[in-house]
N, C-alpha and C. Protein backbone atom coordinates (compact mmCIF):
# COMPACT_ATOMS: atom_id res chain seq x y z
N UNK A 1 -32.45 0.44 9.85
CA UNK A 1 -31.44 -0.12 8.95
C UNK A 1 -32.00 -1.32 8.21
N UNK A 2 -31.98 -1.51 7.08
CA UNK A 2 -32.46 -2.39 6.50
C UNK A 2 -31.52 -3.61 6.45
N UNK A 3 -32.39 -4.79 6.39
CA UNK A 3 -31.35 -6.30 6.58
C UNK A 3 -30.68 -6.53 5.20
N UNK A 4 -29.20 -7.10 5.12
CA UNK A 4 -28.55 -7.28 4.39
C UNK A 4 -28.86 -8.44 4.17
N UNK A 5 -28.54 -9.04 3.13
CA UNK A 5 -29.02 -10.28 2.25
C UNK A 5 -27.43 -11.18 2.25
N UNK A 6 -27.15 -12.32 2.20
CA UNK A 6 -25.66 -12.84 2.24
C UNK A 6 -25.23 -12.39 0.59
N UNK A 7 -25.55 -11.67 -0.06
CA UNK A 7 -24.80 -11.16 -1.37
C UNK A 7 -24.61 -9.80 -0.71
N UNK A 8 -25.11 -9.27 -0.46
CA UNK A 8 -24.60 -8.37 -0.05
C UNK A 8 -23.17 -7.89 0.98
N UNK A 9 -23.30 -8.85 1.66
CA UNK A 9 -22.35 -9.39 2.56
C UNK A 9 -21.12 -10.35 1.77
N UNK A 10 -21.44 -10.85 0.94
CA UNK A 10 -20.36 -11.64 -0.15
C UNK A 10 -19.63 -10.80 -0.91
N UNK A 11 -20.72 -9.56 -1.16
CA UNK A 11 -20.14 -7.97 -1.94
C UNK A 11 -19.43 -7.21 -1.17
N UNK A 12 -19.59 -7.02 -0.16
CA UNK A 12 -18.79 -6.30 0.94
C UNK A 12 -17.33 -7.14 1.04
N UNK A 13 -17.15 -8.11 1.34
CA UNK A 13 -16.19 -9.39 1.81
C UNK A 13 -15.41 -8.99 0.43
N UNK A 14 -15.91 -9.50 -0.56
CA UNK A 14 -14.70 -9.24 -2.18
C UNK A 14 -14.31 -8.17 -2.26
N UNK A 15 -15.03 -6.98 -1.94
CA UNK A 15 -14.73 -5.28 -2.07
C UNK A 15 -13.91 -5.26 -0.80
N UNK A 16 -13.69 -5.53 0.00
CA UNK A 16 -12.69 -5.31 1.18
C UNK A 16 -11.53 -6.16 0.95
N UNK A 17 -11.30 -7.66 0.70
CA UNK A 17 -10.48 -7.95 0.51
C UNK A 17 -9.73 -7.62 -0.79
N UNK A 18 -10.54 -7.09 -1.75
CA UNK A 18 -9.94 -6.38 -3.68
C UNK A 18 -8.77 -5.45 -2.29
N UNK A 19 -9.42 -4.72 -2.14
CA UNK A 19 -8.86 -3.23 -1.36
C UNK A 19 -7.34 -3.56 -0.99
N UNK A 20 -7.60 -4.70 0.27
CA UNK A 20 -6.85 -5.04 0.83
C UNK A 20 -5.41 -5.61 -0.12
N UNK A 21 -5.92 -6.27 -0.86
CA UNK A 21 -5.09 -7.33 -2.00
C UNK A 21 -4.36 -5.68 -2.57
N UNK A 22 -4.96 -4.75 -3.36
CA UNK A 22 -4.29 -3.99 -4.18
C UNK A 22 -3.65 -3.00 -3.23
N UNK A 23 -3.68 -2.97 -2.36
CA UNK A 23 -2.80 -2.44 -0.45
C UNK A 23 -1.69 -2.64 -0.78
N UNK A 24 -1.70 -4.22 -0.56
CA UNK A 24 -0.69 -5.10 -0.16
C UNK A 24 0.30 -5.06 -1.35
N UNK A 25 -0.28 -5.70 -2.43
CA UNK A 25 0.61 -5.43 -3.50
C UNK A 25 1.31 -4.06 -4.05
N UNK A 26 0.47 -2.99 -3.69
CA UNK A 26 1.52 -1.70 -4.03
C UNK A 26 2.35 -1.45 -3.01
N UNK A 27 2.12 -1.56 -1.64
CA UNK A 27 3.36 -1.98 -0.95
C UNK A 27 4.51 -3.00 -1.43
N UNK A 28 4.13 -4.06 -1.77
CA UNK A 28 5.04 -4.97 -2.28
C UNK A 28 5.87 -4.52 -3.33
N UNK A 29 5.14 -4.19 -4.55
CA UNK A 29 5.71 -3.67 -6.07
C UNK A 29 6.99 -2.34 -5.32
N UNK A 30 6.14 -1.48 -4.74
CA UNK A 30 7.23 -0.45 -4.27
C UNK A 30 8.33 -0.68 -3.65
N UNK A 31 8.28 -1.64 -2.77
CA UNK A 31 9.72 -2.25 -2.07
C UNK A 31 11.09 -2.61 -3.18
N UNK A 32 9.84 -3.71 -4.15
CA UNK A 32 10.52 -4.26 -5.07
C UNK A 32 11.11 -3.58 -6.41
N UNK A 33 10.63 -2.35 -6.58
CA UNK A 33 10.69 -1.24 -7.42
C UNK A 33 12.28 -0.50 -7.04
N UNK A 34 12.23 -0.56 -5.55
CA UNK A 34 13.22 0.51 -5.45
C UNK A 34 14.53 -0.66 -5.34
N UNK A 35 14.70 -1.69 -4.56
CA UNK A 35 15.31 -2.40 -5.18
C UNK A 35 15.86 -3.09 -6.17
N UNK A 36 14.97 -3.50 -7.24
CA UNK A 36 15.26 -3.94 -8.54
C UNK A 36 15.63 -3.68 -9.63
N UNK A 37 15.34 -2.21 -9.13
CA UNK A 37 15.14 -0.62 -10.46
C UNK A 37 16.52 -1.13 -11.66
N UNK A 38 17.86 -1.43 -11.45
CA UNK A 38 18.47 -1.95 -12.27
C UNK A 38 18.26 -3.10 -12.83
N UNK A 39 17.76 -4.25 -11.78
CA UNK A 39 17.67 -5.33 -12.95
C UNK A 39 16.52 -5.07 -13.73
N UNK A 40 15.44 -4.36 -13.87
CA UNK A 40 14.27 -4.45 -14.91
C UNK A 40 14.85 -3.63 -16.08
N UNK A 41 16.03 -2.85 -15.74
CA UNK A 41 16.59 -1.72 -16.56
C UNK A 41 17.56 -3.20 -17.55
N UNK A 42 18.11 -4.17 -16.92
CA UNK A 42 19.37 -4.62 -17.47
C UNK A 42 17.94 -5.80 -18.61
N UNK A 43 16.74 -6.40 -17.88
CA UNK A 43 15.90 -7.27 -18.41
C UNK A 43 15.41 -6.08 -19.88
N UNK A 44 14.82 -5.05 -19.64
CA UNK A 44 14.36 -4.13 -20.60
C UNK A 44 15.01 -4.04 -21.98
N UNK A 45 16.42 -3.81 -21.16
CA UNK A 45 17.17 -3.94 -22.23
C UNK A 45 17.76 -5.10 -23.39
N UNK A 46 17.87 -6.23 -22.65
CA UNK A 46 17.57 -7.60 -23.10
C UNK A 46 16.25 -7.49 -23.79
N UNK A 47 15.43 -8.09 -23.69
CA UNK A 47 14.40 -7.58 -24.46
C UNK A 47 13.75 -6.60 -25.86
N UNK A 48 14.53 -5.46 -25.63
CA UNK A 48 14.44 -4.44 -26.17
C UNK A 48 15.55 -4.85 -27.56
N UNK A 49 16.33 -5.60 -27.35
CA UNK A 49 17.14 -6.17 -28.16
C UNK A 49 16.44 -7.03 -28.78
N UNK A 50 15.69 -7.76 -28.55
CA UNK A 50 15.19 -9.35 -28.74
C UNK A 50 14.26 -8.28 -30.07
């Protein structure tokens, strides 16, 4: 196995936590999706006016 260099290891660390981060947040968005689904409908529409 060849030795990893600390960029490499700094590359690994950002690519796992990206992963993790865009996880977390489509869990989040989806919670908030199925709950909110009217108010972005009532904001859209505000807007959509503007």
């Amino acid at each position: 196995m060849p030795q990893m260099g600390p960029m490499s290891w700094m590359m690994m660390l950002m690519l796992t936590v990206t992963v993790m981060m865009m996880f977390l947040m489509k869990i989040y968005f989806n919670k908030n999706y199925s709950m909110n689904k009217n108010t972005v409908k009532k904001t859209q529409m505000k807007y959509w006016k503007l």
